[in-house]
N, C-alpha and C. Protein backbone atom coordinates (compact mmCIF):
# COMPACT_ATOMS: atom_id res chain seq x y z
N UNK A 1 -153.13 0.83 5.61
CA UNK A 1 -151.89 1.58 5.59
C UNK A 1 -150.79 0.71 5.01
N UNK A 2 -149.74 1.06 4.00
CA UNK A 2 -148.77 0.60 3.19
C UNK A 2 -148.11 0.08 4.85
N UNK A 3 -147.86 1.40 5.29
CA UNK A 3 -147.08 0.60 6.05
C UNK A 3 -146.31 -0.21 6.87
N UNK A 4 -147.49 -0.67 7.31
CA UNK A 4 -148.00 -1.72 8.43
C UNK A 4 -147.93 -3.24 7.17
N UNK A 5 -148.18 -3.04 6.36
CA UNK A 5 -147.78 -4.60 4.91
C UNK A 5 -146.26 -4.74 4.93
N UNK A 6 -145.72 -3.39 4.92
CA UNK A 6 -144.34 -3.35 4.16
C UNK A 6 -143.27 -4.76 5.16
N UNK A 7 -143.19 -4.58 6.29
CA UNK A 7 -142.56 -5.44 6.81
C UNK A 7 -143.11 -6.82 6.20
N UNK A 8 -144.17 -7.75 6.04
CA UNK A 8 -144.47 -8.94 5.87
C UNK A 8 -144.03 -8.89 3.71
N UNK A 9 -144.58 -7.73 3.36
CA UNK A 9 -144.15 -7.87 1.85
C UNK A 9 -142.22 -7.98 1.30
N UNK A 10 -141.74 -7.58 2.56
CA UNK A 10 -139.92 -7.70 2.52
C UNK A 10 -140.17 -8.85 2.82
N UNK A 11 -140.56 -9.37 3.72
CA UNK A 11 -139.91 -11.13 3.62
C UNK A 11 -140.47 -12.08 2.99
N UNK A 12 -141.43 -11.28 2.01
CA UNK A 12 -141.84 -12.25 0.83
C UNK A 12 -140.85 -12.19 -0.41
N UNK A 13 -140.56 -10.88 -0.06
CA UNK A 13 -139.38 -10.64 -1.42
C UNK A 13 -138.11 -11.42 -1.07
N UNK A 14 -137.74 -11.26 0.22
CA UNK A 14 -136.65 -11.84 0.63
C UNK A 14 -136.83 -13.73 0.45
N UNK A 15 -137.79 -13.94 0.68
CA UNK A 15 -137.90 -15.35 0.50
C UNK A 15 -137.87 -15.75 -0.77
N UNK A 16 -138.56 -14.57 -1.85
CA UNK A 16 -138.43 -14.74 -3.49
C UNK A 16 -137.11 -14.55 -4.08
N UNK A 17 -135.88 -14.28 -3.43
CA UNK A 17 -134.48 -13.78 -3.61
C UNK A 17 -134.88 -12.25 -4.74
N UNK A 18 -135.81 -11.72 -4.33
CA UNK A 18 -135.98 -10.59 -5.27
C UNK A 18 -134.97 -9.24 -4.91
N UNK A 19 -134.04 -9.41 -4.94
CA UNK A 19 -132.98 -8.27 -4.20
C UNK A 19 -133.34 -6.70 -4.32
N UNK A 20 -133.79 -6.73 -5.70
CA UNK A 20 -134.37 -5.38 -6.25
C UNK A 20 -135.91 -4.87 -5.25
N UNK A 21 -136.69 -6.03 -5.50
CA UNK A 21 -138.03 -5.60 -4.58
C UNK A 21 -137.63 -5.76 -3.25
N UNK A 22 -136.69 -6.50 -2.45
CA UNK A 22 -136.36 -6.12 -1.09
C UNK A 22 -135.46 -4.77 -0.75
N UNK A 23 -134.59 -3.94 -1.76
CA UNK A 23 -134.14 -2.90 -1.31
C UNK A 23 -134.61 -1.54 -1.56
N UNK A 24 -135.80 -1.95 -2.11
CA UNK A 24 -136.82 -0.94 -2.35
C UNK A 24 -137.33 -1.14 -1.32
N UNK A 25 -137.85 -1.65 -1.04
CA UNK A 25 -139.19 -2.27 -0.15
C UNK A 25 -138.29 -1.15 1.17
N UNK A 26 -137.33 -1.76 1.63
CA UNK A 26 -136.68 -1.41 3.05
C UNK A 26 -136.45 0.52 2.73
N UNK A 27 -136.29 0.73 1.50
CA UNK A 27 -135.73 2.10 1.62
C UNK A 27 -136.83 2.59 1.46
N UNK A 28 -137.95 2.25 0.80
CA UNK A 28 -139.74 3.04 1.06
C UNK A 28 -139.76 3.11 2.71
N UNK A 29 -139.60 1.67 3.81
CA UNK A 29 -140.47 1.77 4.77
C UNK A 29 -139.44 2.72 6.00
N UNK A 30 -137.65 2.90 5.39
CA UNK A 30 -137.36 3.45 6.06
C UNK A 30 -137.45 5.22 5.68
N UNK A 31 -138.22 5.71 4.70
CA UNK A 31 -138.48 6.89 4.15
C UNK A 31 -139.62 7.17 4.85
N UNK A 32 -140.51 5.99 5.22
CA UNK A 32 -141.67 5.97 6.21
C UNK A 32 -141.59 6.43 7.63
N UNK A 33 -140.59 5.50 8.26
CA UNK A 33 -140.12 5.68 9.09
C UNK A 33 -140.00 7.27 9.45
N UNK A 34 -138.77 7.68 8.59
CA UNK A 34 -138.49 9.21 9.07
C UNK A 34 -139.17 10.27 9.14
N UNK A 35 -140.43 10.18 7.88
CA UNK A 35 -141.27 11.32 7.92
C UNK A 35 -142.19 10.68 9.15
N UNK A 36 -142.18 9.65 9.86
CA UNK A 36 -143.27 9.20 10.79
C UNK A 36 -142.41 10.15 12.42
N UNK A 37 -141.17 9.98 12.54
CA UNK A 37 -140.43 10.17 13.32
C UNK A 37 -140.08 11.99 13.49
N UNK A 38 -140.35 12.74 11.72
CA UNK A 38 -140.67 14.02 11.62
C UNK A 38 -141.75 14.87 11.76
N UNK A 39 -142.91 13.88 11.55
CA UNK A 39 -144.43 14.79 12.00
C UNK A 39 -144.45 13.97 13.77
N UNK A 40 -144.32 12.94 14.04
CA UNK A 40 -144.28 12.83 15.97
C UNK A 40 -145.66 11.94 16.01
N UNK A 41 -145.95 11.37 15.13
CA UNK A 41 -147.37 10.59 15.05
C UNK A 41 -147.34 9.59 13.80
N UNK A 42 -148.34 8.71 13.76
CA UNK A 42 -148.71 7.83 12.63
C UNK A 42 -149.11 8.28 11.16
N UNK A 43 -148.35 8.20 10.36
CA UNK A 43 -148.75 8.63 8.91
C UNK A 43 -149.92 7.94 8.45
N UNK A 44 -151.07 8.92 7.50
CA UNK A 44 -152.05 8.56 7.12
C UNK A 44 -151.65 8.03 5.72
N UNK A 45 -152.82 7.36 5.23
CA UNK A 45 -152.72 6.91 4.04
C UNK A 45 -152.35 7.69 2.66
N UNK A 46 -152.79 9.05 2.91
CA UNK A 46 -152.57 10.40 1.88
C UNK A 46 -151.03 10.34 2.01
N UNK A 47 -150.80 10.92 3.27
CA UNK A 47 -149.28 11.16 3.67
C UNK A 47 -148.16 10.21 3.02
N UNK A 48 -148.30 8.63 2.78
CA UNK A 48 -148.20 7.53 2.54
C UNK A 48 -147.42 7.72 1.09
N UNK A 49 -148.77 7.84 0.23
CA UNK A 49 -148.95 8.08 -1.00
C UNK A 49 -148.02 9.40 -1.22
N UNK A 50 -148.07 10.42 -1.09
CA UNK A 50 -147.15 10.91 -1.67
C UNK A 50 -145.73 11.20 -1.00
N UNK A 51 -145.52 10.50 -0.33
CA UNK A 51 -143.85 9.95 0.36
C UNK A 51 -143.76 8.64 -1.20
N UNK A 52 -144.62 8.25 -1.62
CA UNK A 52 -144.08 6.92 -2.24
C UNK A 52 -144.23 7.60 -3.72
N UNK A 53 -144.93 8.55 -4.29
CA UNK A 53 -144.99 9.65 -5.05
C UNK A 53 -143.64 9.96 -5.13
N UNK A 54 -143.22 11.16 -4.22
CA UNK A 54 -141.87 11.70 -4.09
C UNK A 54 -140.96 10.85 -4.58
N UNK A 55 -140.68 9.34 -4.20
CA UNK A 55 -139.91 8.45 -4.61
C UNK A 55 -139.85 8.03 -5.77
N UNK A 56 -141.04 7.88 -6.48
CA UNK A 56 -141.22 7.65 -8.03
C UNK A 56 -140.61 8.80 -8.43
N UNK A 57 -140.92 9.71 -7.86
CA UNK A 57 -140.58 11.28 -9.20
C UNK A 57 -138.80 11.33 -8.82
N UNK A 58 -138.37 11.03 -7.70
CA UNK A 58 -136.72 10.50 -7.65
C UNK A 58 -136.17 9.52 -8.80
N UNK A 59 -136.86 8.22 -8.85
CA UNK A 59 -136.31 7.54 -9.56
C UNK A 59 -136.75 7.67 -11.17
N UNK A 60 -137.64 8.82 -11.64
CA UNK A 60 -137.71 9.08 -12.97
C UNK A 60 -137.14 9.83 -13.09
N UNK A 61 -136.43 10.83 -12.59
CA UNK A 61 -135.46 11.63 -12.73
C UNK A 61 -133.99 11.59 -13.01
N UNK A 62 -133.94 10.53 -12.00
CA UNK A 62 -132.45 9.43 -12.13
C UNK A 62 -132.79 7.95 -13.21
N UNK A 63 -133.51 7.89 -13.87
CA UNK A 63 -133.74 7.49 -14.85
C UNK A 63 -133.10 7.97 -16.59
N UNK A 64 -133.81 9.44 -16.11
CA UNK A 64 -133.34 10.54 -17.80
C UNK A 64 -132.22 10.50 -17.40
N UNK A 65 -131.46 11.01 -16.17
CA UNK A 65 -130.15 11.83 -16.22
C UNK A 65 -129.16 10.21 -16.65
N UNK A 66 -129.44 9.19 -16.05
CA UNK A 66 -128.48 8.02 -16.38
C UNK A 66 -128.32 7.89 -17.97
N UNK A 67 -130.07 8.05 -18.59
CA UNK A 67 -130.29 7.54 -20.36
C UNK A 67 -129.06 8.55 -20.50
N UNK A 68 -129.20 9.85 -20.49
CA UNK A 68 -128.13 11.03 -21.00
C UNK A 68 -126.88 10.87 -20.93
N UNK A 69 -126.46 10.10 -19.66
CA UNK A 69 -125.07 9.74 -19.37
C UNK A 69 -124.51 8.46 -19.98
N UNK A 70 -125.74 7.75 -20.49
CA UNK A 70 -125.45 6.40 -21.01
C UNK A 70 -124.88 5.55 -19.96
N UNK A 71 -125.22 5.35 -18.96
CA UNK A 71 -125.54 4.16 -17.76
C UNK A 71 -126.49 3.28 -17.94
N UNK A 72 -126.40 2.46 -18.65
CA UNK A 72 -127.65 1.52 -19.42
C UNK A 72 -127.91 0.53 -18.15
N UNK A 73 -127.26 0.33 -17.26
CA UNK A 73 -127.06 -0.88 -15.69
C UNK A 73 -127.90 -0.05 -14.82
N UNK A 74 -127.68 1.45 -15.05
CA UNK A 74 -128.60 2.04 -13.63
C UNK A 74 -129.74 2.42 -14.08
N UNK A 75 -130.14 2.78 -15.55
CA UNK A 75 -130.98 2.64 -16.43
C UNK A 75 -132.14 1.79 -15.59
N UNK A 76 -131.59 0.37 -15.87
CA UNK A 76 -132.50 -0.76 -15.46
C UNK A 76 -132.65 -0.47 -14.01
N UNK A 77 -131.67 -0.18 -13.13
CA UNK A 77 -132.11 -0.24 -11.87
C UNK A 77 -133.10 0.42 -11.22
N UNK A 78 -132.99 1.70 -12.00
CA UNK A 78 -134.02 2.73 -11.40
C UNK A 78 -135.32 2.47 -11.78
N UNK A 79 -135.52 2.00 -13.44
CA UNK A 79 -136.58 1.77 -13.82
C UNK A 79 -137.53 0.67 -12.72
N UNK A 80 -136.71 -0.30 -12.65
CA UNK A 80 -137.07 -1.36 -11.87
C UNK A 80 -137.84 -0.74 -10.19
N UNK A 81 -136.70 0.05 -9.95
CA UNK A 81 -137.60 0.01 -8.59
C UNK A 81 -138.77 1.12 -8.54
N UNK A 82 -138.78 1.98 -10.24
CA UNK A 82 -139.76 2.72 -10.27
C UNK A 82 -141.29 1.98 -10.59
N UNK A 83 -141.03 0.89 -11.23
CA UNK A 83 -141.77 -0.09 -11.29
C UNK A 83 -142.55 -0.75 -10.19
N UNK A 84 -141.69 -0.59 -9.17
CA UNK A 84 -142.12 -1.43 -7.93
C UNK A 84 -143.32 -0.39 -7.04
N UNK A 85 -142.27 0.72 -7.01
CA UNK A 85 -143.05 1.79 -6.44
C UNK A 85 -144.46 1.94 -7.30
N UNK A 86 -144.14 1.99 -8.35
CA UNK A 86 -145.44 2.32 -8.93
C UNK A 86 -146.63 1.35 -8.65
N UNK A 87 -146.68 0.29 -8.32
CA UNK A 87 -147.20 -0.72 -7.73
C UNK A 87 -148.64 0.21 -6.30
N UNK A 88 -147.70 0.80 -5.93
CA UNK A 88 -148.52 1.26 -4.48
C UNK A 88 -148.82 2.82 -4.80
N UNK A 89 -148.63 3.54 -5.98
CA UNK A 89 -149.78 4.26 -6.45
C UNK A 89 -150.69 4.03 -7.04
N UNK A 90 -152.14 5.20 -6.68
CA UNK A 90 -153.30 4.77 -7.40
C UNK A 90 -152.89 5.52 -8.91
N UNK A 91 -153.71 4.87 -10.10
CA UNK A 91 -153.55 4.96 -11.25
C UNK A 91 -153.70 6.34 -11.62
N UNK A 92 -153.08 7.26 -12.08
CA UNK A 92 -152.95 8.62 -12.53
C UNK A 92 -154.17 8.82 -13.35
N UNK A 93 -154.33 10.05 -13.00
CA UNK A 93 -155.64 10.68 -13.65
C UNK A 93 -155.33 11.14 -15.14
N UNK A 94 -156.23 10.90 -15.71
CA UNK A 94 -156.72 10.93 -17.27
C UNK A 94 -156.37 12.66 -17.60
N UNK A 95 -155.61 13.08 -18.63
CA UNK A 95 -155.45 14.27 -18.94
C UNK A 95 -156.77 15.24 -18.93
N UNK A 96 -157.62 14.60 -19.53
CA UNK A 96 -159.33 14.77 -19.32
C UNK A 96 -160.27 15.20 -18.43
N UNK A 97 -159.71 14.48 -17.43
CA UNK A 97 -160.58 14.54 -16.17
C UNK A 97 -159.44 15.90 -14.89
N UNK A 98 -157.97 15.83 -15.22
CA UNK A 98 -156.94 16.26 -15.07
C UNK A 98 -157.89 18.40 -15.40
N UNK A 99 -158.37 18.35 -16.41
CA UNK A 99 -158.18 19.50 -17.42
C UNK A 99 -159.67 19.88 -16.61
N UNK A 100 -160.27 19.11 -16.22
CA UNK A 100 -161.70 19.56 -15.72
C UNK A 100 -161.61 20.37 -14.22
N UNK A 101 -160.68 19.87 -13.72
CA UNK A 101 -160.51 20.25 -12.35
C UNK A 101 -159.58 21.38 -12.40
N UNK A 102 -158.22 21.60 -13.19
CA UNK A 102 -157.90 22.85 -13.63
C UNK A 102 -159.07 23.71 -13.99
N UNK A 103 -159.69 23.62 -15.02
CA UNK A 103 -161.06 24.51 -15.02
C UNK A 103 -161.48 24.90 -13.55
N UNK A 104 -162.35 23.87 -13.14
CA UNK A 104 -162.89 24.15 -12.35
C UNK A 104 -162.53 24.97 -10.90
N UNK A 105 -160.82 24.74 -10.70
CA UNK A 105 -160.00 25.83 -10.13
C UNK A 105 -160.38 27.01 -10.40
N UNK A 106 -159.71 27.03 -11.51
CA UNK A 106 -159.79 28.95 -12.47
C UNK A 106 -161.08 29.42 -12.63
N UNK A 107 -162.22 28.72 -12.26
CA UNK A 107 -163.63 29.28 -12.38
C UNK A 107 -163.51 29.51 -11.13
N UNK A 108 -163.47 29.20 -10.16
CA UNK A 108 -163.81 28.97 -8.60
C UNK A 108 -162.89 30.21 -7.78
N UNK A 109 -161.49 30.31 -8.21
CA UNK A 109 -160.57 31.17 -7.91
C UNK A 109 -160.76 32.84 -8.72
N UNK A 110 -161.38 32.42 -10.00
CA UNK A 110 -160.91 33.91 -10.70
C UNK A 110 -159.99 34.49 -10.72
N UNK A 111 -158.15 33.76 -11.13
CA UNK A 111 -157.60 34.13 -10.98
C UNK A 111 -157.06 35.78 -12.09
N UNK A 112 -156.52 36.77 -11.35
CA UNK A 112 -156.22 37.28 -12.36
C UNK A 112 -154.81 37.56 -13.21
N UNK A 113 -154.36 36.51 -13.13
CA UNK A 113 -152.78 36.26 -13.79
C UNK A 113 -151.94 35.57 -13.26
N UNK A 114 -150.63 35.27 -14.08
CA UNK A 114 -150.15 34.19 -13.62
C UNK A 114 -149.39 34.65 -11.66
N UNK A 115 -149.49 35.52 -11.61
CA UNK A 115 -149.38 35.87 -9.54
C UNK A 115 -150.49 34.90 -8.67
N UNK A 116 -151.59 34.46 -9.54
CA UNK A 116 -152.37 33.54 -8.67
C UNK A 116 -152.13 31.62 -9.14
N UNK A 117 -151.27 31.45 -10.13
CA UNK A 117 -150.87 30.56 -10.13
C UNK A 117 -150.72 29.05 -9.50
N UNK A 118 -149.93 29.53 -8.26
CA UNK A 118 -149.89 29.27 -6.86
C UNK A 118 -151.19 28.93 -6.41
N UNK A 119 -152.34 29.38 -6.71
CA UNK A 119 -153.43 29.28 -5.58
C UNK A 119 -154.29 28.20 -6.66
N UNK A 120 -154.16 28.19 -8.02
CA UNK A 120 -154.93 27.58 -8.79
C UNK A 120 -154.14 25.73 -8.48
N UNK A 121 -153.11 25.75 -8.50
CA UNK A 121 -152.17 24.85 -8.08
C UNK A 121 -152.31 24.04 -7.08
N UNK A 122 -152.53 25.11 -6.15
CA UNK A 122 -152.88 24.11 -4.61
C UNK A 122 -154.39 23.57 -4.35
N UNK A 123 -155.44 24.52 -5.31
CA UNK A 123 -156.77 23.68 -5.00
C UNK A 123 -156.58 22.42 -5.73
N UNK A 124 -155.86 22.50 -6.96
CA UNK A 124 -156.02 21.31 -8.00
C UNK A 124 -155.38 20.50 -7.15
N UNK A 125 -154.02 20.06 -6.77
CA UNK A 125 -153.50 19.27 -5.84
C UNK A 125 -154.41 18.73 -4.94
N UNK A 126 -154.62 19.74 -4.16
CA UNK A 126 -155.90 19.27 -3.18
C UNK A 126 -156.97 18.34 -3.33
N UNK A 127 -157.75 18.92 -4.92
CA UNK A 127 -158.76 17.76 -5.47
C UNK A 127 -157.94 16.20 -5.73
N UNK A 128 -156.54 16.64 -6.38
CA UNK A 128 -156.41 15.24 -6.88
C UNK A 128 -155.28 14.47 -6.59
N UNK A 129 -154.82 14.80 -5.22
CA UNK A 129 -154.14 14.01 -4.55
C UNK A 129 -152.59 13.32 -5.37
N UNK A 130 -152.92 12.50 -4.50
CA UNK A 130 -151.05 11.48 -5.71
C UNK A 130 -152.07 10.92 -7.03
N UNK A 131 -153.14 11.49 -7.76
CA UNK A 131 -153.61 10.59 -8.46
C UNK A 131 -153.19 11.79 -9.80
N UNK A 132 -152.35 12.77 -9.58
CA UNK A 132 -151.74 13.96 -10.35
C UNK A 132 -150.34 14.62 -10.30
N UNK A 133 -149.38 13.86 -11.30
CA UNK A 133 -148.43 14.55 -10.79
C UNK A 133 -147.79 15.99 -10.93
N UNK A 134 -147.24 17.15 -10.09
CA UNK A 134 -147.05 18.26 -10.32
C UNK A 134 -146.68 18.90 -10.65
N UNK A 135 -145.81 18.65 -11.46
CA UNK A 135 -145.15 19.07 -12.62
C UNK A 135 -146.16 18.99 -13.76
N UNK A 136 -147.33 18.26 -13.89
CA UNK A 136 -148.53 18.37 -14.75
C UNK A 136 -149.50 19.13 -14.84
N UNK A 137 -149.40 19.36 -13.31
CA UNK A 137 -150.66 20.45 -13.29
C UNK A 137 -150.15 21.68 -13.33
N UNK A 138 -148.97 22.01 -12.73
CA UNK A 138 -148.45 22.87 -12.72
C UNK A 138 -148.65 23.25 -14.82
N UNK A 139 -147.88 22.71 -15.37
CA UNK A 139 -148.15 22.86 -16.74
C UNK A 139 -149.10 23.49 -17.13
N UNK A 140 -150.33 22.37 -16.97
CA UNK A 140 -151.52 22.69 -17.66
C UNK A 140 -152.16 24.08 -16.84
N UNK A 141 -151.77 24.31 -15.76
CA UNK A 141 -152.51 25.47 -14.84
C UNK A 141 -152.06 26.54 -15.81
N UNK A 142 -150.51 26.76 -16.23
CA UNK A 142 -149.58 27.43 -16.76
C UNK A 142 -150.25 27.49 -18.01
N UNK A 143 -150.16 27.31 -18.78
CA UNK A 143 -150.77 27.09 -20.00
C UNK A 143 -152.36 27.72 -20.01
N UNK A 144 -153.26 27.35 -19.38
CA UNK A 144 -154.43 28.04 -19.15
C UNK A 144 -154.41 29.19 -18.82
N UNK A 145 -153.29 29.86 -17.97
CA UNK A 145 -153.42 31.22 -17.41
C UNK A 145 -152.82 32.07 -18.16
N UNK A 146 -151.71 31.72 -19.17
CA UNK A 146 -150.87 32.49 -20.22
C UNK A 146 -151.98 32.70 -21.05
């Protein structure tokens, strides 16, 4: 579990004067914290992953909108701690292997138009965890069903 490390990996950063990887570090384990304090039990490793997911897709977002605004300082900042985060996801699935499991949804479901969307969506998620992000599948589901 990430986050049972996270405390000993802050005071490695903190000892490295890494300011950037320590205020990440603290705002992942206190994002941990709350969804731990919102379900009333110990977060699993899935659960984990896409709390630290969610956070990447925050800081690529606030990434574009800064390039657009020309904030070239928060630019770097966000990138940076998207960097960090990205660290503690597993490596994203191959458009390829991505496109097989969409298939294999829409064979399995029979959907008949884009009203089942939704359902082609949530098996694919299901198969592929934080190793897909959803705004991708969503796409490619989209695209197959048009």
């Amino acid at each position: 579990m990430i986050a049972n490390t996270l405390q000993k990996q802050i005071g490695d950063a903190m000892k490295a004067r890494d300011s950037v990887r320590v205020s990440t570090l603290k705002m992942l384990s206190t994002a941990f914290a709350y969804e731990k304090i919102e379900v009333k039990r110990d977060l699993t490793d899935e659960e984990e992953l896409v709390i630290i997911a969610k956070e990447a897709k925050k800081r690529t977002e606030a990434v574009e909108m800064y390039k657009k605004a020309g904030a070239v300082d928060k630019v770097e900042q966000e990138t940076a701690e998207l960097k960090i985060l990205n660290e503690y996801l597993p490596e994203q699935m191959s458009d390829t292997d991505l496109e097989k499991l969409v298939d294999g949804a829409i064979s399995k479901l029979n959907p008949t138009g884009m009203s089942d969307m939704g359902k082609v969506i949530g098996m694919v998620k299901a198969s592929a965890g934080a190793t897909a992000e959803g705004s991708k599948i969503a796409n490619m589901v989209r695209e197959k069903l048009s």
